[in-house]
Protein backbone atom coordinates (compact mmCIF):
# COMPACT_ATOMS: atom_id res chain seq x y z
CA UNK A 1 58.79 -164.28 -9.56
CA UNK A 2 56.39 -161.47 -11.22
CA UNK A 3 54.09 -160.11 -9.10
CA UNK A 4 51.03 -161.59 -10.97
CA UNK A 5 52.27 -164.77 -9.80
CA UNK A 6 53.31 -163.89 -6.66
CA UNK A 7 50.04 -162.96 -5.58
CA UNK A 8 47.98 -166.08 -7.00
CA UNK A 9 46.91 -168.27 -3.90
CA UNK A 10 48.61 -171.36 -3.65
CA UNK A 11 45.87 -173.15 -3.15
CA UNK A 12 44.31 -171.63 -7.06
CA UNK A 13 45.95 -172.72 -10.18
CA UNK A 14 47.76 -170.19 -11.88
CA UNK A 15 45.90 -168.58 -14.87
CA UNK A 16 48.14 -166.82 -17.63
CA UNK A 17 46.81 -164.29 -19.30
CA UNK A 18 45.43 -160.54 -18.83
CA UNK A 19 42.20 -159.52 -16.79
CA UNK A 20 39.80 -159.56 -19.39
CA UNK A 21 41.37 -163.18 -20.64
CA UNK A 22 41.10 -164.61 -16.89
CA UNK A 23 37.89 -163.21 -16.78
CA UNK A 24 36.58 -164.54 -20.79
CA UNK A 25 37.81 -167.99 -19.02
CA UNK A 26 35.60 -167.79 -15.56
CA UNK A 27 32.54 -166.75 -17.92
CA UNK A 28 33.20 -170.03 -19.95
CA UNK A 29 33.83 -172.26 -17.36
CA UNK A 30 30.78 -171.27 -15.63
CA UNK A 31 28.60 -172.01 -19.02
CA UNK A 32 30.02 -175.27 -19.28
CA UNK A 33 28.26 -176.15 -15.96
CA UNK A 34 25.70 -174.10 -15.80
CA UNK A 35 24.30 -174.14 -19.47
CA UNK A 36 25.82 -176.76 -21.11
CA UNK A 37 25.60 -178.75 -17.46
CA UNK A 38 28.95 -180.60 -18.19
CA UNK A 39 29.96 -183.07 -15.48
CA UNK A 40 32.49 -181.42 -12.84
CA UNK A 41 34.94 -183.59 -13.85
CA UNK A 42 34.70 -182.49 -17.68
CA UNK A 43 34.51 -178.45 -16.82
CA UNK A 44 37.96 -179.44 -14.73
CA UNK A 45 39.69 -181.37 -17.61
CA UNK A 46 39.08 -179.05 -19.72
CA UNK A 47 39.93 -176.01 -17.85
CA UNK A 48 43.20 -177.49 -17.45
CA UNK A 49 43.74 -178.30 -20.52
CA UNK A 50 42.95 -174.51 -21.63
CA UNK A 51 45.23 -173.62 -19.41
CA UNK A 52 48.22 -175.44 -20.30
CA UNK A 53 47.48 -174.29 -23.64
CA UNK A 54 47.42 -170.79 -22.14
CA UNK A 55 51.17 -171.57 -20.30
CA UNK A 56 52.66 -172.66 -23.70
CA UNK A 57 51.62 -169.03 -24.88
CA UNK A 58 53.06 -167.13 -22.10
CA UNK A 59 56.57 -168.72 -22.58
CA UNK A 60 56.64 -166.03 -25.15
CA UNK A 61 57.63 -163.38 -22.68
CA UNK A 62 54.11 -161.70 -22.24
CA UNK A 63 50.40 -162.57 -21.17
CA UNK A 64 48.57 -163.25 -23.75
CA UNK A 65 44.98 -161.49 -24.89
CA UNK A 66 42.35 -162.48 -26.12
CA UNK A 67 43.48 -160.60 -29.44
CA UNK A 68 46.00 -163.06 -29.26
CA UNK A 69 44.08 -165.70 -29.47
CA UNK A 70 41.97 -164.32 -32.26
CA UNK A 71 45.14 -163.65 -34.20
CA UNK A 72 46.89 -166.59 -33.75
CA UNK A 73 48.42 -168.84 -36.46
CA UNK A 74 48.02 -172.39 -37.23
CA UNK A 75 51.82 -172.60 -36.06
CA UNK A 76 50.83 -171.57 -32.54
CA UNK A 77 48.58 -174.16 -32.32
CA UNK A 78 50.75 -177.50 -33.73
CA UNK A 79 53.51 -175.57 -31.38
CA UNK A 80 51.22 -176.42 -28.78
CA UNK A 81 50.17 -180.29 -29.57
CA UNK A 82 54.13 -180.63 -30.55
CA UNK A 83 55.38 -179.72 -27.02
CA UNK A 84 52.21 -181.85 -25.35
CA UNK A 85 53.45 -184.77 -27.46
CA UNK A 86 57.25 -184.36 -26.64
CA UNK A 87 55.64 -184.74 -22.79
CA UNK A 88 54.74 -187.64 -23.44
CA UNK A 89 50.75 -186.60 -23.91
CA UNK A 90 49.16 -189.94 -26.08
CA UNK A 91 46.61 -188.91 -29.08
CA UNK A 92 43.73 -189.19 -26.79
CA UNK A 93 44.90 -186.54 -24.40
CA UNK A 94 45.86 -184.19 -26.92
CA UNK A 95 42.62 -184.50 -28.82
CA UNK A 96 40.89 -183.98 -25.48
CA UNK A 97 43.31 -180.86 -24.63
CA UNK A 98 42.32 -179.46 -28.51
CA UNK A 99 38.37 -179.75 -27.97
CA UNK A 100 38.81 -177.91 -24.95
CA UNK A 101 41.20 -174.94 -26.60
CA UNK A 102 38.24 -175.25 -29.46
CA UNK A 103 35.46 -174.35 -26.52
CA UNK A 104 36.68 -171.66 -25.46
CA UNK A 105 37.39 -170.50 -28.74
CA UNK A 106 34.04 -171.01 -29.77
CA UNK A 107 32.75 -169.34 -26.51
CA UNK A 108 34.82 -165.92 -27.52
CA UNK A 109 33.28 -166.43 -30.63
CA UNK A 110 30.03 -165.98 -29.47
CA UNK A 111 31.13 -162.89 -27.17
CA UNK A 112 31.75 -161.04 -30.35
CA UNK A 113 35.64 -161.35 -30.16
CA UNK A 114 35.96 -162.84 -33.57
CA UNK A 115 36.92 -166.08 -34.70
CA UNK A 116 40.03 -167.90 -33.55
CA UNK A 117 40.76 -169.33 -37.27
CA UNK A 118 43.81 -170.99 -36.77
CA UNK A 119 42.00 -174.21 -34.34
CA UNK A 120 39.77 -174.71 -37.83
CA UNK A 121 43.35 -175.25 -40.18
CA UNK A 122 44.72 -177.66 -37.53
CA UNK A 123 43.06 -181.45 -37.52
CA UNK A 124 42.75 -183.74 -34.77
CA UNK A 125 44.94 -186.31 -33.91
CA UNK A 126 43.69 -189.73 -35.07
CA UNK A 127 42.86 -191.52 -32.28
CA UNK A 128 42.20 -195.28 -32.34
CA UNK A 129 38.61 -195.76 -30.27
CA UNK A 130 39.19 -198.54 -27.40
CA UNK A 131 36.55 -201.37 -27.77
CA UNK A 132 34.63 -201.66 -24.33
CA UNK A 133 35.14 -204.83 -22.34
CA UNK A 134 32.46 -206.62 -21.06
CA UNK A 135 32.62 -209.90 -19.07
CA UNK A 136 31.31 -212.93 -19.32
CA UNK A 137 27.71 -214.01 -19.00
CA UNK A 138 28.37 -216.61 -16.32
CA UNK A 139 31.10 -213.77 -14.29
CA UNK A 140 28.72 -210.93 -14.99
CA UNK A 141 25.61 -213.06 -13.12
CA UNK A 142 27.90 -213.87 -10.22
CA UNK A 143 29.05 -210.61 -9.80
CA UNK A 144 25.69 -209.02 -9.13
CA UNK A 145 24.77 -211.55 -6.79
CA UNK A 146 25.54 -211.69 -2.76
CA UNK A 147 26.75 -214.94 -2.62
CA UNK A 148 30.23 -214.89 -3.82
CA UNK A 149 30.85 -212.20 -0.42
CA UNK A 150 28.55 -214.55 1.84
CA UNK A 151 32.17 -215.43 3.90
CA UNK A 152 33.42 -211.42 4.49
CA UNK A 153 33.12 -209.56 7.26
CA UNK A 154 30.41 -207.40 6.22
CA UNK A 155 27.23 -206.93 7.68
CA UNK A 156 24.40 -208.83 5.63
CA UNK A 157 22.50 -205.56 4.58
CA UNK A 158 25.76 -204.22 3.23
CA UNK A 159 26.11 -207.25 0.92
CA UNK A 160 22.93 -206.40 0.04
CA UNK A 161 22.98 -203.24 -0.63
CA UNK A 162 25.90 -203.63 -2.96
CA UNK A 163 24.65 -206.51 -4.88
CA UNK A 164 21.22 -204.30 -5.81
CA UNK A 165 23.44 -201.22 -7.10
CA UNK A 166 25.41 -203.98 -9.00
CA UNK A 167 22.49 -205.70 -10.44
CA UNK A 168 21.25 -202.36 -11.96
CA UNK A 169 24.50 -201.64 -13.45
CA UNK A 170 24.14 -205.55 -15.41
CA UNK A 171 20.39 -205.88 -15.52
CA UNK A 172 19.69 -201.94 -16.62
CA UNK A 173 23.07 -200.66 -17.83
CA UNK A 174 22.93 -198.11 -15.52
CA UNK A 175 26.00 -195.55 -15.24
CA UNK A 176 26.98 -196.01 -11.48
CA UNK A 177 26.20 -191.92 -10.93
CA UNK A 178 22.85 -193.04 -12.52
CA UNK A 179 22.46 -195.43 -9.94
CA UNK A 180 23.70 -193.98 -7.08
CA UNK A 181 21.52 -190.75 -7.72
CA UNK A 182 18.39 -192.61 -7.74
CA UNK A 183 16.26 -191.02 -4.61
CA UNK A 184 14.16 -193.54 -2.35
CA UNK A 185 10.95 -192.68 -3.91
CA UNK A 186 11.81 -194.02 -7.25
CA UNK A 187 13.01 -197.69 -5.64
CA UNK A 188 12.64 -200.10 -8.72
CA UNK A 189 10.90 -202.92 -6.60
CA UNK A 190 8.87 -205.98 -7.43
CA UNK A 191 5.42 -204.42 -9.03
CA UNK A 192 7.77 -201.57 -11.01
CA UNK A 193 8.16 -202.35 -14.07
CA UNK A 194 10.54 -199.18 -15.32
CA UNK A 195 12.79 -196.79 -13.46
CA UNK A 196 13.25 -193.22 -14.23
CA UNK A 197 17.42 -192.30 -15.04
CA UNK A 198 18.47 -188.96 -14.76
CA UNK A 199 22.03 -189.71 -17.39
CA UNK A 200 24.85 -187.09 -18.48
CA UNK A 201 23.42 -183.46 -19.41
CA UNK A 202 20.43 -184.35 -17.15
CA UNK A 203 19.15 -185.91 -19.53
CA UNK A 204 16.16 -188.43 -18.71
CA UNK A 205 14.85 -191.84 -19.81
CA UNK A 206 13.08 -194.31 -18.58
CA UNK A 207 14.77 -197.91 -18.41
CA UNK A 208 13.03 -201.83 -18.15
CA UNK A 209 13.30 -203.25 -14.66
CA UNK A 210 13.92 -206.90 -15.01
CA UNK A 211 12.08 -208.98 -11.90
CA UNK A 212 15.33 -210.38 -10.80
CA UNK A 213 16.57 -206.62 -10.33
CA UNK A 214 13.74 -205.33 -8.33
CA UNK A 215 14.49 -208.44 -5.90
CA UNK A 216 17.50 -207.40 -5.34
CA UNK A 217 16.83 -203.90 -4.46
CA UNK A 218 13.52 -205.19 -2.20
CA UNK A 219 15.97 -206.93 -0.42
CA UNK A 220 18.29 -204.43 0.33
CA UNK A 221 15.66 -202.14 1.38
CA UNK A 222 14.13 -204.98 3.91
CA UNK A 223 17.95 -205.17 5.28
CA UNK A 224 18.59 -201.90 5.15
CA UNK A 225 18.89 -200.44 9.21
CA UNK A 226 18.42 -197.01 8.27
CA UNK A 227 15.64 -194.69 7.41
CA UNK A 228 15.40 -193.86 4.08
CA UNK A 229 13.00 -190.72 3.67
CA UNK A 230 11.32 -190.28 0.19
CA UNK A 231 13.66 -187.68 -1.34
CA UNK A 232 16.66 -188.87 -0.03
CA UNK A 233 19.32 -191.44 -1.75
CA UNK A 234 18.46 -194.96 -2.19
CA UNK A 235 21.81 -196.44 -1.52
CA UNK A 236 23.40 -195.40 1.92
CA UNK A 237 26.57 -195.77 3.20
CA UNK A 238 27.33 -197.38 6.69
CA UNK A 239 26.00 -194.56 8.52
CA UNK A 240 23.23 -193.70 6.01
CA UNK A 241 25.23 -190.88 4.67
CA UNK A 242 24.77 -190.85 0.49
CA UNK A 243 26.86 -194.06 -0.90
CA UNK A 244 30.45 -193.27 -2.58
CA UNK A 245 31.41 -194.68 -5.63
CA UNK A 246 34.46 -196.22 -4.49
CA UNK A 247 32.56 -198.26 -2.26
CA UNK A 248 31.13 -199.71 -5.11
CA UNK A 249 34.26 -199.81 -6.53
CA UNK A 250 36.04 -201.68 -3.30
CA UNK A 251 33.31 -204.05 -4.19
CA UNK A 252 34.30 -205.13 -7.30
CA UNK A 253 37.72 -205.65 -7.01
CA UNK A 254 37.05 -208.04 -4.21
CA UNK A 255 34.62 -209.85 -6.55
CA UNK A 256 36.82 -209.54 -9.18
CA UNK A 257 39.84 -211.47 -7.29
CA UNK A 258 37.43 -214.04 -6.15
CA UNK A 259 36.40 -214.62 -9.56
CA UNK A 260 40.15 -214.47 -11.33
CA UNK A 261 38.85 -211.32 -13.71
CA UNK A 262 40.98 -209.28 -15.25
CA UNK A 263 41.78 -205.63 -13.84
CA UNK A 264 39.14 -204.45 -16.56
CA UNK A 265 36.84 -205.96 -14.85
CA UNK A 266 35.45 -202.34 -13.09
CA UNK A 267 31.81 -201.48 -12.40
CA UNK A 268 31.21 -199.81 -15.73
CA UNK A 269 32.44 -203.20 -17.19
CA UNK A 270 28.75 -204.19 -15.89
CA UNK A 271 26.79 -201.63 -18.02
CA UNK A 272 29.49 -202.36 -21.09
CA UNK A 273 28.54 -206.30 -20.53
CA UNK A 274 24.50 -204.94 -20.43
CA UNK A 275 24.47 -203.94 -23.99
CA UNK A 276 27.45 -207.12 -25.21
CA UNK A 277 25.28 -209.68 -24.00
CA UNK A 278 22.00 -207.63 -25.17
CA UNK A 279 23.25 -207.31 -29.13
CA UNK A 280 24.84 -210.85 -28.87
CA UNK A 281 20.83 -212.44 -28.37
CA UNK A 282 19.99 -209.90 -31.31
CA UNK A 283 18.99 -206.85 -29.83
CA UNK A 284 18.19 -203.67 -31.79
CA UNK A 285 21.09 -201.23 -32.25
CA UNK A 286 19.03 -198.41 -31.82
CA UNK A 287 16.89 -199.80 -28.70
CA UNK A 288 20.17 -200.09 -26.84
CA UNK A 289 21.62 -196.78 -27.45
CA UNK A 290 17.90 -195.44 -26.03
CA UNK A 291 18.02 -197.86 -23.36
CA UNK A 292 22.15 -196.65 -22.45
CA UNK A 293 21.26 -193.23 -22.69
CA UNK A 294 23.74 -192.45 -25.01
CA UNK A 295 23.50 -189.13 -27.62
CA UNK A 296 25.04 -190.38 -30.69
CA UNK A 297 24.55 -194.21 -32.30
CA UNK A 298 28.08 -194.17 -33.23
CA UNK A 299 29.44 -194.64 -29.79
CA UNK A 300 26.58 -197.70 -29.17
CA UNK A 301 28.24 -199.17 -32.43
CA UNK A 302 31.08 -199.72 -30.58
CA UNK A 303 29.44 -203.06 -29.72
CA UNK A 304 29.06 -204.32 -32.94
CA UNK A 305 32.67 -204.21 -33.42
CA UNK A 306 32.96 -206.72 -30.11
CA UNK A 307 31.37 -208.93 -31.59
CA UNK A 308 33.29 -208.96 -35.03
CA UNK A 309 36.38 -209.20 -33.16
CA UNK A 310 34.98 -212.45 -30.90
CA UNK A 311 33.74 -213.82 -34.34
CA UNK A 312 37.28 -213.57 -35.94
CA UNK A 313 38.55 -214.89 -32.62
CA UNK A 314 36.89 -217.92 -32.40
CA UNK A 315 37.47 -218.47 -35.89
CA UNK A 316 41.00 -217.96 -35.14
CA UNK A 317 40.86 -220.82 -32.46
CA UNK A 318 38.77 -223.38 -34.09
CA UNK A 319 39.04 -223.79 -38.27
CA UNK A 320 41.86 -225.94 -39.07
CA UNK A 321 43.47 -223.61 -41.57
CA UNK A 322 43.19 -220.35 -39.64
CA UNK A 323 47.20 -220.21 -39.17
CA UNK A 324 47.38 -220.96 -42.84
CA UNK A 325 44.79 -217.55 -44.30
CA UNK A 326 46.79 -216.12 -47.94
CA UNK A 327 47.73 -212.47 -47.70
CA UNK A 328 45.91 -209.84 -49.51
């Protein structure tokens, strides 16, 4: 084994390359959270994916440079997205793994290392955008409710608790993060009418609080047997410790067998069925993508494309000659 390798940690991943490449690769990573204020999660996919990119190169017998990079050839980079594929990568993960090679490109750019030209002569895969799936009205309203769990071993305030998170994930479209991160302070109760959302980037906005949503959250709170101080998290876990996701996720599934849903049937399912069932009673495109909190209308258009495809469904199902359309 070379010594560079040798001498990695086992615990770190291994990073190809020379000192000043490993080093070009900290300083990006560390703007991605820091400046751009990517999600943990998204600074770690993509540093992975960098880094398999950076493996494929050092099969060549030598660690690459950054000159490498900058002189690579359009070649190099299909090479790349060839091998991924051959692994069995699907065109989402290899657009993903491209972005991220495209970063850091654009990151050595702006060091004053030059241009990587190649990533701008190779396209994108074509990737075929998933439709969200939202449930049912009726499922959606049961879901968010205590009563389906009345029968579990659970303590009451637990229930509780886990029906208000729920019921701002349906009644707000909240992310769960976005819920989970609210502080006691900002408690959406009966009397607020708005909550303040701190979304992806940091980014702020201020979302309706429907009556039946501050109920449930009053009601967790008068259940709840822990102190909650003012800056602290809203939702606690058993022994008031900051609530985990999965616990919200645990949730779900339960509700979801009770309630014969489909494994889509997930917590962000909730906040995909907020702005379904929003559209469907002719909400405004652009009102929902400000109440969701997302950056670009295209990706709240996604919903619009639900709809068509329940429209040709039910078409589908009920006109007499649907089996019988003529070809175009």
């Amino acid at each position: 084994m070379p010594l560079r390798r040798a001498l990695q940690p086992a615990s770190e991943p291994v990073w190809p390359g020379d000192a000043a490449l490993r080093a070009a690769v900290a300083a990006w990573q560390d703007g991605l959270a820091r400046e751009r204020r990517m999600a943990a999660n998204t600074v770690e996919a993509y540093g992975r994916d960098l880094r398999q990119f950076l493996v494929h190169l050092d099969g060549r017998g030598r660690p690459p440079a950054i000159a490498d990079l900058v002189a690579m050839k359009p070649r190099d980079v299909r090479g790349f997205m060839a091998a991924r594929r051959a692994d069995g990568a699907c065109g989402r993960s290899l657009m993903r793994a491209l972005a991220g090679v495209r970063s850091f490109a654009r990151h050595l750019e702006r060091e004053g290392h030059g241009t990587v030209a190649a990533l701008g002569a190779v396209r994108s895969p074509k990737v075929e955008r998933r439709l969200p799936r939202p449930l049912p009205v009726s499922a959606a309203k049961a879901i968010t409710t205590a009563d389906l769990r009345a029968g579990e071993d659970r303590e009451p305030w637990i229930l509780a608790r886990d029906a208000a998170v729920l019921a701002l994930l349906y009644g707000a479209g909240l992310r769960i993060a976005e819920a989970l991160s609210l502080s006691r302070r900002d408690a959406p109760v009966p009397g607020i009418d708005t909550v303040r959302v701190t979304g992806k980037g940091d980014k702020e906005r201020m979302v309706p609080v429907l009556p039946v949503v501050a109920r449930a959250v009053a009601d967790y709170l008068a259940a709840c047997p822990h102190a909650l101080p003012p800056e602290g998290p809203l939702f606690v876990g058993a022994r008031g410790g900051p609530l985990s996701p999965r616990i919200i996720q645990y949730a779900v599934a339960s509700l979801r067998g009770a309630l014969g849903l489909p494994a889509s049937a997930t917590p962000h399912a909730l906040r995909h069925s907020f702005a379904t069932h929003l559209l469907a009673r002719q909400g405004e495109l652009r009102a929902i993508q400000e109440l969701l909190g997302h950056a670009s209308l295209s990706t709240t258009q996604l919903y619009t494309q639900i709809d068509a495809v329940r429209l040709m469904s039910a078409f589908d199902a009920a006109h007499p000659r649907a089996g019988r359309r003529p070809s175009t």
